[in-house]
PDB file of N, CA and C in Angstrom:
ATOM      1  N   UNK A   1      -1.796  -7.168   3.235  1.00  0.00           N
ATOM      2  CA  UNK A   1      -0.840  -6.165   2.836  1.00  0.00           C
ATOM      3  C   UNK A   1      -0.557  -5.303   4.055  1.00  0.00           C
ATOM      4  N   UNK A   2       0.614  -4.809   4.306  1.00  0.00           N
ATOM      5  CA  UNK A   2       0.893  -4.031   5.769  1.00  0.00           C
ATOM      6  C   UNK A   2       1.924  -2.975   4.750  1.00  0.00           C
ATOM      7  N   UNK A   3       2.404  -1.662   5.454  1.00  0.00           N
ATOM      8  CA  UNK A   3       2.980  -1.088   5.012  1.00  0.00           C
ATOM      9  C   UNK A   3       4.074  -1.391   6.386  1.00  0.00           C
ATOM     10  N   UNK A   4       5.223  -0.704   5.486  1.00  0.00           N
ATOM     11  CA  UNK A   4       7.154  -0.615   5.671  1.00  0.00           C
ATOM     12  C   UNK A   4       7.830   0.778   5.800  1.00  0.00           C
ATOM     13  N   UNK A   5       7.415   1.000   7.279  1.00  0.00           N
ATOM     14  CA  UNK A   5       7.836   2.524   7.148  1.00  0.00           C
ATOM     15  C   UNK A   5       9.194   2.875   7.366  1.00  0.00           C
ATOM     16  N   UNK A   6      10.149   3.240   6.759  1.00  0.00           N
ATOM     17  CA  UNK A   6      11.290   3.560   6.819  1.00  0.00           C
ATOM     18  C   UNK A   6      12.315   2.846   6.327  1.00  0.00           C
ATOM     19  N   UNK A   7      11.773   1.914   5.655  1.00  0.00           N
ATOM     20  CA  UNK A   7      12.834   0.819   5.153  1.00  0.00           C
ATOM     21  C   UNK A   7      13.742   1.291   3.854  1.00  0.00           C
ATOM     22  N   UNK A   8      12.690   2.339   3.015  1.00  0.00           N
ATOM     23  CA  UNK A   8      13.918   2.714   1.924  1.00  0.00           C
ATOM     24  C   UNK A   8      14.370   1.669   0.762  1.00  0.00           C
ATOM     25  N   UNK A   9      13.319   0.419   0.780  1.00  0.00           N
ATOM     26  CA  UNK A   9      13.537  -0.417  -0.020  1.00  0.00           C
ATOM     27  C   UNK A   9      13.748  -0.327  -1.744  1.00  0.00           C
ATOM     28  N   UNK A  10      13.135   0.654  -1.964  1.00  0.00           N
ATOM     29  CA  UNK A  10      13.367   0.525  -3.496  1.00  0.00           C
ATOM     30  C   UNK A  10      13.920   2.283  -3.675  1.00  0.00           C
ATOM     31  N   UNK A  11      14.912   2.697  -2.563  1.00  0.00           N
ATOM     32  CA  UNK A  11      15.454   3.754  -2.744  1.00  0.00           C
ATOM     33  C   UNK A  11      15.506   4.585  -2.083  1.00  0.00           C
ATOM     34  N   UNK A  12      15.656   5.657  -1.834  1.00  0.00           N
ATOM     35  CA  UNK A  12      16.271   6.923  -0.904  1.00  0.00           C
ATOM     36  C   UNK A  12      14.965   7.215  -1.103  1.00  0.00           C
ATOM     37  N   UNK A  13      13.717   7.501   0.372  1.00  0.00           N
ATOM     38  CA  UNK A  13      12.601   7.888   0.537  1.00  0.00           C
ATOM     39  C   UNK A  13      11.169   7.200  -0.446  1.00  0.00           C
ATOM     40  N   UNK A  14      11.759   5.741  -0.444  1.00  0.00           N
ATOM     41  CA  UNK A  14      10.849   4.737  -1.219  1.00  0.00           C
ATOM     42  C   UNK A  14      10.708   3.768  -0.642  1.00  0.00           C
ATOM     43  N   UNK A  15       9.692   3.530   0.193  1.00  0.00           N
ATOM     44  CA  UNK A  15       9.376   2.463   1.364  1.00  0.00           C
ATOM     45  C   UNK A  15       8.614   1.647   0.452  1.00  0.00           C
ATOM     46  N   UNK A  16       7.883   0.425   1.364  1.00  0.00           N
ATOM     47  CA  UNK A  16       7.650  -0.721   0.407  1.00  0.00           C
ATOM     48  C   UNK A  16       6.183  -0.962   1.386  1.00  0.00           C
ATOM     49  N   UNK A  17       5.811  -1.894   0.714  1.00  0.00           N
ATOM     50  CA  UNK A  17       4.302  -2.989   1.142  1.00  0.00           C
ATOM     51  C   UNK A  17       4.991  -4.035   1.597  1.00  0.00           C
ATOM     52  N   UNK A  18       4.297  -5.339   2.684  1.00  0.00           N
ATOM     53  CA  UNK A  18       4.776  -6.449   2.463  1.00  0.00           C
ATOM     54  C   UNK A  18       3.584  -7.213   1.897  1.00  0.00           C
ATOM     55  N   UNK A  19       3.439  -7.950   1.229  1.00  0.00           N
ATOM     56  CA  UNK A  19       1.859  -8.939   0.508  1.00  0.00           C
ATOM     57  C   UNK A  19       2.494 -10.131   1.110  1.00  0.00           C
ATOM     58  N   UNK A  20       1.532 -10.882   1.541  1.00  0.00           N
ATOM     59  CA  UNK A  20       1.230 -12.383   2.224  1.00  0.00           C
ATOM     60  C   UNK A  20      -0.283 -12.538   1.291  1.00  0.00           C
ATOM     61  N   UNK A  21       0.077 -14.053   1.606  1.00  0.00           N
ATOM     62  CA  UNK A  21      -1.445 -14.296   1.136  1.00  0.00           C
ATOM     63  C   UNK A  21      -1.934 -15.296   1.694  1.00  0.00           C
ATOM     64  N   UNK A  22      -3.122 -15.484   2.043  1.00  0.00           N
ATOM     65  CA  UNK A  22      -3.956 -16.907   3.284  1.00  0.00           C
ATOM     66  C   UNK A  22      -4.774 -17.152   2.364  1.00  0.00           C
ATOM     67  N   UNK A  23      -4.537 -18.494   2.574  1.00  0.00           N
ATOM     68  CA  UNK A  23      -5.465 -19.692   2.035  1.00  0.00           C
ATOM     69  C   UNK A  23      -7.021 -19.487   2.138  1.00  0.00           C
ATOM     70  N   UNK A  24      -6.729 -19.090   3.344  1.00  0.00           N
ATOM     71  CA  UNK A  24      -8.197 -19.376   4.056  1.00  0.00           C
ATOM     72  C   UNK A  24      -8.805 -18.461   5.224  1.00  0.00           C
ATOM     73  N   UNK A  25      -9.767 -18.382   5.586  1.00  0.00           N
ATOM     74  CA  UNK A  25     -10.078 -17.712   6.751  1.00  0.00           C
ATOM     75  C   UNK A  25     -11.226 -18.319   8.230  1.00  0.00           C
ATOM     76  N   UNK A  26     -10.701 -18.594   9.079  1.00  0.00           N
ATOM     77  CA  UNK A  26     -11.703 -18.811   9.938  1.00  0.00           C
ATOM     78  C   UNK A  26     -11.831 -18.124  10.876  1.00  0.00           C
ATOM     79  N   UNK A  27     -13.183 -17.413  10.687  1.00  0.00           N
ATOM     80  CA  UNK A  27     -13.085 -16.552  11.884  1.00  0.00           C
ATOM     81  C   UNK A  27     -12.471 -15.232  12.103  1.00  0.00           C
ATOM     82  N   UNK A  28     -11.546 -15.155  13.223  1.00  0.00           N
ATOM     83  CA  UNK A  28     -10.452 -14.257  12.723  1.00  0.00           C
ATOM     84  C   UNK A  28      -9.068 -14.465  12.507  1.00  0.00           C
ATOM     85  N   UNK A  29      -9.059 -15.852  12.346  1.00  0.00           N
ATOM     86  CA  UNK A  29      -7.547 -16.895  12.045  1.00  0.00           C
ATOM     87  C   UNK A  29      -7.648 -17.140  10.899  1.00  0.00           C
ATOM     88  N   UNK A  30      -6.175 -16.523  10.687  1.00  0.00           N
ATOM     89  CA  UNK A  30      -5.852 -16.870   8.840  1.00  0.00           C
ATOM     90  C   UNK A  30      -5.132 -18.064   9.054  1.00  0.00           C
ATOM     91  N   UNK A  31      -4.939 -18.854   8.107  1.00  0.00           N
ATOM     92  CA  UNK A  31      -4.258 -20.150   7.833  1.00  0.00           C
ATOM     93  C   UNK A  31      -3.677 -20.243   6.910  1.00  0.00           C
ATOM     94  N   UNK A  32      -2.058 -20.992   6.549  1.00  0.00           N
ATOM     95  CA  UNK A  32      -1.772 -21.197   5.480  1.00  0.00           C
ATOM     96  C   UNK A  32      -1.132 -19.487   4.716  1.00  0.00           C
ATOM     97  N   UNK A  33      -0.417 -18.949   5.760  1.00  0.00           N
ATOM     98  CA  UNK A  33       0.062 -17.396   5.588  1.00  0.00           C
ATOM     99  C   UNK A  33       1.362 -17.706   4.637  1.00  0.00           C
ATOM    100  N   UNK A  34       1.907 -17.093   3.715  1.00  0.00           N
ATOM    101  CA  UNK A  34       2.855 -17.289   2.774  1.00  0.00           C
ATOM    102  C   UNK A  34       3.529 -15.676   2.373  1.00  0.00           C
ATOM    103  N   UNK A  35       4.375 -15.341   2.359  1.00  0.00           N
ATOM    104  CA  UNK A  35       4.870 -14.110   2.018  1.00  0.00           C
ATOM    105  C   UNK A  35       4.456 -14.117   0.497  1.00  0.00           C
ATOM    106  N   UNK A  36       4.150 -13.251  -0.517  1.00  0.00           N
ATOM    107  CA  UNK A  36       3.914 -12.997  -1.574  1.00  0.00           C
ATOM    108  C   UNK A  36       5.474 -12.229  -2.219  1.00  0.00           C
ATOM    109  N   UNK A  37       5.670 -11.199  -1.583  1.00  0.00           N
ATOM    110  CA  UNK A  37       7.018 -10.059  -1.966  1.00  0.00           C
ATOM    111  C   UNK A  37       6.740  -8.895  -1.293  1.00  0.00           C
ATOM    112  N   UNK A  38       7.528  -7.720  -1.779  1.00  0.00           N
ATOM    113  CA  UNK A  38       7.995  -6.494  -1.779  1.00  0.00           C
ATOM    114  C   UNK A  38       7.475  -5.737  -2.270  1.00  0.00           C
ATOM    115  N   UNK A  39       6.631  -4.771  -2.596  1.00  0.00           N
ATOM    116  CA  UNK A  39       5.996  -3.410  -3.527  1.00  0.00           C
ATOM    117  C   UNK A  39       6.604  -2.189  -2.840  1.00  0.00           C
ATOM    118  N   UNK A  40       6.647  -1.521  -4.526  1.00  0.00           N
ATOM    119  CA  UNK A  40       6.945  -0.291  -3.744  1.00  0.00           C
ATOM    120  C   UNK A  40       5.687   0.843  -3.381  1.00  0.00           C
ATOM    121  N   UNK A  41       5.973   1.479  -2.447  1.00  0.00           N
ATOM    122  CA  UNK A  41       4.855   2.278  -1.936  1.00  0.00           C
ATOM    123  C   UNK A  41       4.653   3.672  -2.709  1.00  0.00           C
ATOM    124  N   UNK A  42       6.126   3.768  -3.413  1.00  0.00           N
ATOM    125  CA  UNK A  42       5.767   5.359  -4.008  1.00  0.00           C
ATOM    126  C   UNK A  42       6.026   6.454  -3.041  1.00  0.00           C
ATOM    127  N   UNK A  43       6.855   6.318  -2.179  1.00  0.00           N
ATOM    128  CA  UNK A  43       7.029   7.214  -1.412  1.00  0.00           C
ATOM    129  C   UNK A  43       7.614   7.321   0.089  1.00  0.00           C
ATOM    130  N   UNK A  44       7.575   8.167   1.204  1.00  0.00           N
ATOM    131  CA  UNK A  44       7.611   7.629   2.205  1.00  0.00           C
ATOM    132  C   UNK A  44       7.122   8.323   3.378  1.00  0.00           C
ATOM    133  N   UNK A  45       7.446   6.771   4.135  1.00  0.00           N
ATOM    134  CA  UNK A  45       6.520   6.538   5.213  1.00  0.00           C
ATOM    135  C   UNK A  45       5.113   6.375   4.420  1.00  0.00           C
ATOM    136  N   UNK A  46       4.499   5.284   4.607  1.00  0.00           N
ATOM    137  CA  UNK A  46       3.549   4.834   3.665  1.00  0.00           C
ATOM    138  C   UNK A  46       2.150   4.754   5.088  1.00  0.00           C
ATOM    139  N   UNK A  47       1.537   5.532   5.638  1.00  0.00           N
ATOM    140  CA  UNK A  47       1.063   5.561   6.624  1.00  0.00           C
ATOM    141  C   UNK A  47      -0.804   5.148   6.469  1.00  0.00           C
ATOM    142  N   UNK A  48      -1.240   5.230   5.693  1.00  0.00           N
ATOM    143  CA  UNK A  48      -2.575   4.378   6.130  1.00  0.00           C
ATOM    144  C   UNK A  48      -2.547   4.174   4.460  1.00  0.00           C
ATOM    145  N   UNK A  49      -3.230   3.136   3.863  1.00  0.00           N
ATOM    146  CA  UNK A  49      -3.721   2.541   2.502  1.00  0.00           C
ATOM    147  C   UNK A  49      -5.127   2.302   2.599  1.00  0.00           C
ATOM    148  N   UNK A  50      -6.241   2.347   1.543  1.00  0.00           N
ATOM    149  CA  UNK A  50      -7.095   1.953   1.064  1.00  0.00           C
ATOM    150  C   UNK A  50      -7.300   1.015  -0.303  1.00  0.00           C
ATOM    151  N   UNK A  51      -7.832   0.134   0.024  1.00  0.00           N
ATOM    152  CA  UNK A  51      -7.835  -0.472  -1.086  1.00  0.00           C
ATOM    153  C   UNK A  51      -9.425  -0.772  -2.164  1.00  0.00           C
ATOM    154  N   UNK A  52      -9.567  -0.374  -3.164  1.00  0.00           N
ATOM    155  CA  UNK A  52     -10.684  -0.042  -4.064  1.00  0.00           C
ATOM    156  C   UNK A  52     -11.406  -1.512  -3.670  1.00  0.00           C
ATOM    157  N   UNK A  53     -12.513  -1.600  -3.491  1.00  0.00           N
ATOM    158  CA  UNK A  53     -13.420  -2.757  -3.487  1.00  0.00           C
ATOM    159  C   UNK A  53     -13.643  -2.863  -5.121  1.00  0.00           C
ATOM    160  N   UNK A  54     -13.865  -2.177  -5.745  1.00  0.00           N
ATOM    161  CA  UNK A  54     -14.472  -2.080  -7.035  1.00  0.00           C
ATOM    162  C   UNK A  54     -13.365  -2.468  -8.255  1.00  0.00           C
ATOM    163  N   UNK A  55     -12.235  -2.099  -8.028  1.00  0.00           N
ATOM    164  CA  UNK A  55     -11.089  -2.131  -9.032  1.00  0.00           C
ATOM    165  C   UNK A  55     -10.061  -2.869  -8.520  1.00  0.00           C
ATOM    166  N   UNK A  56      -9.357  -2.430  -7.375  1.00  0.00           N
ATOM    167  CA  UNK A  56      -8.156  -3.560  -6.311  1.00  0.00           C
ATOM    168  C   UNK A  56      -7.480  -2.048  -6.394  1.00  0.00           C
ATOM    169  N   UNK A  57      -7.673  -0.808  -7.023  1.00  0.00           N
ATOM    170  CA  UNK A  57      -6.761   0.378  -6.859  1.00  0.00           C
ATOM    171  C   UNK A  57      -6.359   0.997  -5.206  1.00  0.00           C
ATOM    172  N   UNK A  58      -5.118   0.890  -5.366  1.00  0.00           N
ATOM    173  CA  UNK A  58      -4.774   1.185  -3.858  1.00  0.00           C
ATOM    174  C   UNK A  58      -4.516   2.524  -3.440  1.00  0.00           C
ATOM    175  N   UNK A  59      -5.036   3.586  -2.970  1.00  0.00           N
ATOM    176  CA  UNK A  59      -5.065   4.828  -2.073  1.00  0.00           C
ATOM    177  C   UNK A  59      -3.919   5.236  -1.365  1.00  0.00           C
ATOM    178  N   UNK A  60      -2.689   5.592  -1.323  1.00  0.00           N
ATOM    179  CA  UNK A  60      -1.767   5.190   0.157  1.00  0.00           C
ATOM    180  C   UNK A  60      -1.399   7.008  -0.031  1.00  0.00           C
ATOM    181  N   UNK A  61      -1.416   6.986   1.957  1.00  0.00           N
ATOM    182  CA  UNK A  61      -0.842   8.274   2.442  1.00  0.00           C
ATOM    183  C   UNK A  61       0.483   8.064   2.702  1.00  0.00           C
ATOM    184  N   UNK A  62       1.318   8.897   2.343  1.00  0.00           N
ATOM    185  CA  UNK A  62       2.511   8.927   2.292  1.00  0.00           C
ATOM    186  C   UNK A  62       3.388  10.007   3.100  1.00  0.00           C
ATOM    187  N   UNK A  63       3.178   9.582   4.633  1.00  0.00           N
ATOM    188  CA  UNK A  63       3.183  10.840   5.676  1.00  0.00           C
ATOM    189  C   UNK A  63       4.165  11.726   5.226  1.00  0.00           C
ATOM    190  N   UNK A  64       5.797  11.212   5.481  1.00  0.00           N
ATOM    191  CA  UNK A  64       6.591  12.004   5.266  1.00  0.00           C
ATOM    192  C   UNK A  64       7.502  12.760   3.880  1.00  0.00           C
ATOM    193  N   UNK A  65       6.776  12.145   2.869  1.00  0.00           N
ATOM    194  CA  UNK A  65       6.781  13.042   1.334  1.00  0.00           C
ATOM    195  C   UNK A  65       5.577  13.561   0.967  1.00  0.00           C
ATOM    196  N   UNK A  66       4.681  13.706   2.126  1.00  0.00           N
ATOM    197  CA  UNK A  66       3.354  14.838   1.878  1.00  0.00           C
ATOM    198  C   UNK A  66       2.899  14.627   0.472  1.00  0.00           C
ATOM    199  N   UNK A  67       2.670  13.093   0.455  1.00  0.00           N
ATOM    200  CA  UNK A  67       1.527  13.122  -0.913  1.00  0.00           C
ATOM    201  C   UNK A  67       0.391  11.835  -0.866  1.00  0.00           C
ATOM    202  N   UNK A  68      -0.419  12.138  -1.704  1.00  0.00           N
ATOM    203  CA  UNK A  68      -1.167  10.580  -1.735  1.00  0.00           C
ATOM    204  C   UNK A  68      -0.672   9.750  -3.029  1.00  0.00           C
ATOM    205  N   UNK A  69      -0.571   8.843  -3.157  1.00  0.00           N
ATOM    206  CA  UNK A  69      -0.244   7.532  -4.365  1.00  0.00           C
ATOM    207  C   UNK A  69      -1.591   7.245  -4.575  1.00  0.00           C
ATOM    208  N   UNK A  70      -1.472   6.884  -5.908  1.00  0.00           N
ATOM    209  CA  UNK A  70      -2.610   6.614  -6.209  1.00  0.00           C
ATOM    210  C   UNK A  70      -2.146   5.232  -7.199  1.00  0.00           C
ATOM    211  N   UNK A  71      -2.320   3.632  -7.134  1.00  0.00           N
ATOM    212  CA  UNK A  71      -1.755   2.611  -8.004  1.00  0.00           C
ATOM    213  C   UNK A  71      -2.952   1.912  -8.180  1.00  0.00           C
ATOM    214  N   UNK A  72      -2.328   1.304  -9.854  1.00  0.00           N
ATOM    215  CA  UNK A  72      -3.187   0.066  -9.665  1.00  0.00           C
ATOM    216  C   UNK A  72      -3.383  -1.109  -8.959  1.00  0.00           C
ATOM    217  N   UNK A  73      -3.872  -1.498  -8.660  1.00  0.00           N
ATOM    218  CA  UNK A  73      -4.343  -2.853  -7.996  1.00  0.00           C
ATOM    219  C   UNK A  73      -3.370  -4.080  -8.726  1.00  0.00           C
ATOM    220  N   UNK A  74      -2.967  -4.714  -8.185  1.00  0.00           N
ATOM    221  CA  UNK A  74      -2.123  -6.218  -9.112  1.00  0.00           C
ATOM    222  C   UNK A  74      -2.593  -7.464  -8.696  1.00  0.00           C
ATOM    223  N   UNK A  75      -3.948  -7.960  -9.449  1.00  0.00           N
ATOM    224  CA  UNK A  75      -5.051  -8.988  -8.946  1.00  0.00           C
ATOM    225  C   UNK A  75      -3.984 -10.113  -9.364  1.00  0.00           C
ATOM    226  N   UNK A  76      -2.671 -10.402  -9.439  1.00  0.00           N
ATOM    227  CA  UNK A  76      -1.884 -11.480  -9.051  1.00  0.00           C
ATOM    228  C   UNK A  76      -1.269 -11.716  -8.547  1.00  0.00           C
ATOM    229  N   UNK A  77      -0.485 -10.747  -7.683  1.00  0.00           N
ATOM    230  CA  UNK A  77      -0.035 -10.522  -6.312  1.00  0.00           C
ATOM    231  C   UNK A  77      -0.705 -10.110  -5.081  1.00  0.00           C
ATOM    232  N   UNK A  78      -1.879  -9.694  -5.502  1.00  0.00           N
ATOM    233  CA  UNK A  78      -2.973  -9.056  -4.399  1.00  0.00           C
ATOM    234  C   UNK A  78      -2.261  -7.752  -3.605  1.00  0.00           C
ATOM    235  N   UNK A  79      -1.319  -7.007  -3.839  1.00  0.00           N
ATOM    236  CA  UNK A  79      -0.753  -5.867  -3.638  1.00  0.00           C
ATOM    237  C   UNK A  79      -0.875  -4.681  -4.718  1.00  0.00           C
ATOM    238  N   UNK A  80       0.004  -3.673  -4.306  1.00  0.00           N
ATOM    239  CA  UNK A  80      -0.648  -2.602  -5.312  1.00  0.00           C
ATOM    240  C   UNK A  80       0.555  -2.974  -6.464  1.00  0.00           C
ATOM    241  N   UNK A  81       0.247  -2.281  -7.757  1.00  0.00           N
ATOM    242  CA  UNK A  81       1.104  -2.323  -8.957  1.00  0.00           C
ATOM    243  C   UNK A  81       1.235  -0.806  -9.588  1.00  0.00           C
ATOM    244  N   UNK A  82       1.310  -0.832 -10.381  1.00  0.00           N
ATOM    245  CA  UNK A  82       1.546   0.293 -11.499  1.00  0.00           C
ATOM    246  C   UNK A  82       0.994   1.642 -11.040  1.00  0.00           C
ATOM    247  N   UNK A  83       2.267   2.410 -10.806  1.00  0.00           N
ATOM    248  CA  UNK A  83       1.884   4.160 -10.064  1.00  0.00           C
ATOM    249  C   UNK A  83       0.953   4.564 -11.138  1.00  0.00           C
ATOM    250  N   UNK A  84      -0.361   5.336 -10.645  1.00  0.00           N
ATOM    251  CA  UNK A  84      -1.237   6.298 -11.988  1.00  0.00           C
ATOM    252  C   UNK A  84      -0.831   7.803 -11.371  1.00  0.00           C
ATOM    253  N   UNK A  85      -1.007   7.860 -10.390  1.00  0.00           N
ATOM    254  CA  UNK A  85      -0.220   9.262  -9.798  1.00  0.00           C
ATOM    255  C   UNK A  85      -0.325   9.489  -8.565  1.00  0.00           C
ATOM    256  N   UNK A  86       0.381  11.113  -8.311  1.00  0.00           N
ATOM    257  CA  UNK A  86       0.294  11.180  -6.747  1.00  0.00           C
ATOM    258  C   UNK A  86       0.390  12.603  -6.867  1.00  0.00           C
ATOM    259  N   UNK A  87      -0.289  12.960  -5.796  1.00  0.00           N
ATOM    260  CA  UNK A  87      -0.438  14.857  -5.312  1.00  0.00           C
ATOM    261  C   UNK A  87       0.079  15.094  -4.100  1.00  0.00           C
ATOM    262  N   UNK A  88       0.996  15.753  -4.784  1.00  0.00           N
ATOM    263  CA  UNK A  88       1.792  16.852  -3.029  1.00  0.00           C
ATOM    264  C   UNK A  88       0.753  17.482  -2.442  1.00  0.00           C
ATOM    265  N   UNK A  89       0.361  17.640  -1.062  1.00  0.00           N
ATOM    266  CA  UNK A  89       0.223  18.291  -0.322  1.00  0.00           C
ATOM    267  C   UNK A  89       0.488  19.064   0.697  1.00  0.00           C
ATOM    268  N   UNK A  90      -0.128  19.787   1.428  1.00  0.00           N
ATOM    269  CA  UNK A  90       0.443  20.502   2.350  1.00  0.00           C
ATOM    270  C   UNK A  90       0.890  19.753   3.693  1.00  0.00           C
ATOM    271  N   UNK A  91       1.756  19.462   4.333  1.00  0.00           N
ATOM    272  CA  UNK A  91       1.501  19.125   5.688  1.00  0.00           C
ATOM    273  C   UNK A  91       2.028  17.263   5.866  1.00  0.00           C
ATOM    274  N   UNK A  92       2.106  17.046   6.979  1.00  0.00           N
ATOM    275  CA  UNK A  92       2.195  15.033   6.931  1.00  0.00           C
ATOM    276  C   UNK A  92       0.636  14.385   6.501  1.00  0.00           C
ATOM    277  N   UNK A  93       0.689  13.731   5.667  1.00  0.00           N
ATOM    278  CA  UNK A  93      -0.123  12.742   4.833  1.00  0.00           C
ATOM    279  C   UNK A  93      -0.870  11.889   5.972  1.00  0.00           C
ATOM    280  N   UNK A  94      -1.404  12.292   7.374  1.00  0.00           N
ATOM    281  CA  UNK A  94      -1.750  10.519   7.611  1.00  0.00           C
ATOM    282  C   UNK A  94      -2.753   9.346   7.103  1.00  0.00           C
ATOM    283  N   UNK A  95      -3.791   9.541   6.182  1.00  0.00           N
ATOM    284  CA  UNK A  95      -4.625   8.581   5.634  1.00  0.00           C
ATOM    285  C   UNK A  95      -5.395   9.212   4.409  1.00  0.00           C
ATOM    286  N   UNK A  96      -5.354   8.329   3.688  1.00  0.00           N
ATOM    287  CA  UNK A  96      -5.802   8.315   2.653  1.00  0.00           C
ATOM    288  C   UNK A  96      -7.120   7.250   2.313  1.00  0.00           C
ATOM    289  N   UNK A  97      -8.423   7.539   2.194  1.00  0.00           N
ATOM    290  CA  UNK A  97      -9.936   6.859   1.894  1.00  0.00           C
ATOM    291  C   UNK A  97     -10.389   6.854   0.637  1.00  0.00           C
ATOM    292  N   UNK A  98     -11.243   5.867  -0.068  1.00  0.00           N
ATOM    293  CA  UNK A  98     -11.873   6.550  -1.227  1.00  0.00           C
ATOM    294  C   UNK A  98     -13.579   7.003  -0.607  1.00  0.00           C
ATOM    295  N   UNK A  99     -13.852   7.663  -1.390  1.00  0.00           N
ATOM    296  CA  UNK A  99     -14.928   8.510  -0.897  1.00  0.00           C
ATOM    297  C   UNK A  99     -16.072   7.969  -1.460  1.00  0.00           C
ATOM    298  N   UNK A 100     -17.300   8.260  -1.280  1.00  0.00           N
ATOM    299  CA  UNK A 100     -18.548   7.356  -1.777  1.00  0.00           C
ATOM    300  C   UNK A 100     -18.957   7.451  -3.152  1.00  0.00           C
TER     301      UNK A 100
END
């Protein structure tokens, strides 16, 4: 998953994900790379993501609409899905972690 900063894909200040998916891994060579689609990020400039080990819930800082996203995980696209929410903050967004 990589983020799409400025693209505006699913709207005026709504940037996107791109999902690929590899077959396989050797090493540090993926094989067998395939585009998956488009997600939307919930926001924009989608500047660092975390992704839940525990759930697939994805974390994303959202530099230039000063908020964090908070989505579900979509264990069939392997990208994020369904917004649960997001908090304005003060200032540019650059990363977003989950915490221990």
């Amino acid at each position: 998953m990589v983020s799409n900063r400025g693209d505006a894909t699913f709207g005026k200040q709504i940037d996107s994900f791109a999902v690929f998916k590899c077959a396989r891994f050797h090493g540090s060579d993926a094989t067998n790379v395939s585009f998956v689609g488009l997600f939307p990020a919930y926001g924009s400039f989608p500047r660092e993501f975390d992704i839940n080990g525990n759930n697939g819930n994805v974390a994303v800082a959202l530099q230039n609409s000063h908020e964090v996203a908070l989505t579900e995980g979509n264990a069939q696209t392997g990208g994020p899905g369904k917004l649960l929410t997001k908090k304005t903050l003060d200032g540019e967004i650059p990363i977003a972690i989950w915490g221990p």
